[in-house]
Protein backbone atom coordinates (compact mmCIF):
# COMPACT_ATOMS: atom_id res chain seq x y z
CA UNK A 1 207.66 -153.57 -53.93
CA UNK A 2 205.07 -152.64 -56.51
CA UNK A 3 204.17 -149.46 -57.82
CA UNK A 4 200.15 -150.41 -57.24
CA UNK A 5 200.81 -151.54 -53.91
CA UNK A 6 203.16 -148.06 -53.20
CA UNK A 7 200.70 -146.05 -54.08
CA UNK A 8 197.59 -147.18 -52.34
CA UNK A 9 200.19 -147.11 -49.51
CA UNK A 10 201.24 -143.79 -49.98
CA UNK A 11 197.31 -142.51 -50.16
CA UNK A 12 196.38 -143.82 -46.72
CA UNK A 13 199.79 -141.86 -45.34
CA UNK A 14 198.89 -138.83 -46.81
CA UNK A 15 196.40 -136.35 -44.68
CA UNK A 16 193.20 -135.45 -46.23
CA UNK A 17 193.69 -132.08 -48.18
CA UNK A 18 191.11 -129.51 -47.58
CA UNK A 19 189.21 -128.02 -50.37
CA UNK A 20 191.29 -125.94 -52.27
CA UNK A 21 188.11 -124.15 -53.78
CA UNK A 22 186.53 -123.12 -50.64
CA UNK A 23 189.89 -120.69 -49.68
CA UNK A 24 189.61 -119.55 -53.16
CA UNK A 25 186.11 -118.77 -53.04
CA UNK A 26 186.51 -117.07 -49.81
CA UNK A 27 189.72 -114.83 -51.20
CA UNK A 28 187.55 -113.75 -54.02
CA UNK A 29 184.85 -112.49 -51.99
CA UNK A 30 187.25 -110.80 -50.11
CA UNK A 31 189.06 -109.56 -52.64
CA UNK A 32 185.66 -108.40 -54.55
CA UNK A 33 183.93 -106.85 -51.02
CA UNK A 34 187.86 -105.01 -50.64
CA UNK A 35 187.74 -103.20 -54.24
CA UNK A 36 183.98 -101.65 -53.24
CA UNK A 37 184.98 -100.88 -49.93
CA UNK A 38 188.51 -99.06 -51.03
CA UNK A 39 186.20 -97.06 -53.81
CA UNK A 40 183.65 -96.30 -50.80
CA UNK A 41 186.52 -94.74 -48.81
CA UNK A 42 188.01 -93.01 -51.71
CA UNK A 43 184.63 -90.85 -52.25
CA UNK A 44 183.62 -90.91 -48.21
CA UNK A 45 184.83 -87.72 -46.57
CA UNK A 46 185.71 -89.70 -43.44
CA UNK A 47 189.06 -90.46 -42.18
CA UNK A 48 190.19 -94.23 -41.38
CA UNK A 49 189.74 -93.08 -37.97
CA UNK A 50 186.39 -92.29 -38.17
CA UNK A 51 185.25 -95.21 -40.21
CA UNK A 52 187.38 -97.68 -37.95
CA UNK A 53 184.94 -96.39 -35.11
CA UNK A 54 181.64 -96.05 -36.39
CA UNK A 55 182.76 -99.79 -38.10
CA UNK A 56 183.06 -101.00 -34.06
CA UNK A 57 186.79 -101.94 -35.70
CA UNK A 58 191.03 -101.15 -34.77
CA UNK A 59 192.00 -98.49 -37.27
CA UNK A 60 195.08 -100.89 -37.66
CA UNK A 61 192.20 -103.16 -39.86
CA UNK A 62 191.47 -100.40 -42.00
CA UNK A 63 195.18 -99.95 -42.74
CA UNK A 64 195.13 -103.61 -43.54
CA UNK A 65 192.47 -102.77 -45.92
CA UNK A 66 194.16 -99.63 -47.65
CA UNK A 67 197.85 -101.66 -47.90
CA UNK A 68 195.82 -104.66 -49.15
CA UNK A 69 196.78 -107.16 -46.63
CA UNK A 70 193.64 -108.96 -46.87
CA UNK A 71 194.46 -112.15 -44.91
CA UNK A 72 194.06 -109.94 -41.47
CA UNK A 73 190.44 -109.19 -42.39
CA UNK A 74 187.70 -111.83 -42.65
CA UNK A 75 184.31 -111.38 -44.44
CA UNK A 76 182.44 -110.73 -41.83
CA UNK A 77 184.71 -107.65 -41.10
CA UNK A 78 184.49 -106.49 -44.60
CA UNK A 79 180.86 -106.85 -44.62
CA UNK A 80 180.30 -104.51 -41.89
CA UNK A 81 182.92 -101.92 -43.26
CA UNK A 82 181.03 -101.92 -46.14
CA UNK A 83 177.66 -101.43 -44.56
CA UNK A 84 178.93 -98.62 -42.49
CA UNK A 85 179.99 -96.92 -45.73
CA UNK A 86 176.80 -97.14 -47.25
CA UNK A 87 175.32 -95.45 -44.67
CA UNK A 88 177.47 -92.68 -45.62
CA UNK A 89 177.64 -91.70 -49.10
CA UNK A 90 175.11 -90.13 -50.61
């Protein structure tokens, strides 16, 4: 068998691969939105309780957060976290 023809074979066995980029992009948004939100909680006088609520959120993501597990939170999440901080420092 020849190499040319066992790898053009090989290609078409092979599943597509996703874009790398794109989960890279999105885990350095996350990553970027998690370092404002952890300095917003840091100078916030709430309590992860408090912010999990007013955030419509399980305190359990805000531990996520704080531990930096950040593959249990999505943007979306962060966003609002972050908005609901806002709100509260001065």
């Amino acid at each position: 068998m020849s190499t040319a023809y066992s790898t053009a074979h090989a290609e078409t066995l092979d599943p597509p691969r996703s874009s790398p980029d794109l989960d890279v992009r999105d885990l350095e948004k996350r990553t970027r939105l998690m370092r404002i939100i952890t300095r917003l909680i840091a100078v916030s006088d709430l309590g992860s309780r408090e912010i999990a609520r007013r955030a419509g959120l399980p305190v359990q993501k805000i531990s996520d957060l704080l531990a930096g597990r950040l593959e249990h939170l999505d943007v979306d999440e962060l966003n609002v976290l972050r908005r609901t901080l806002e709100l509260e420092t001065p």
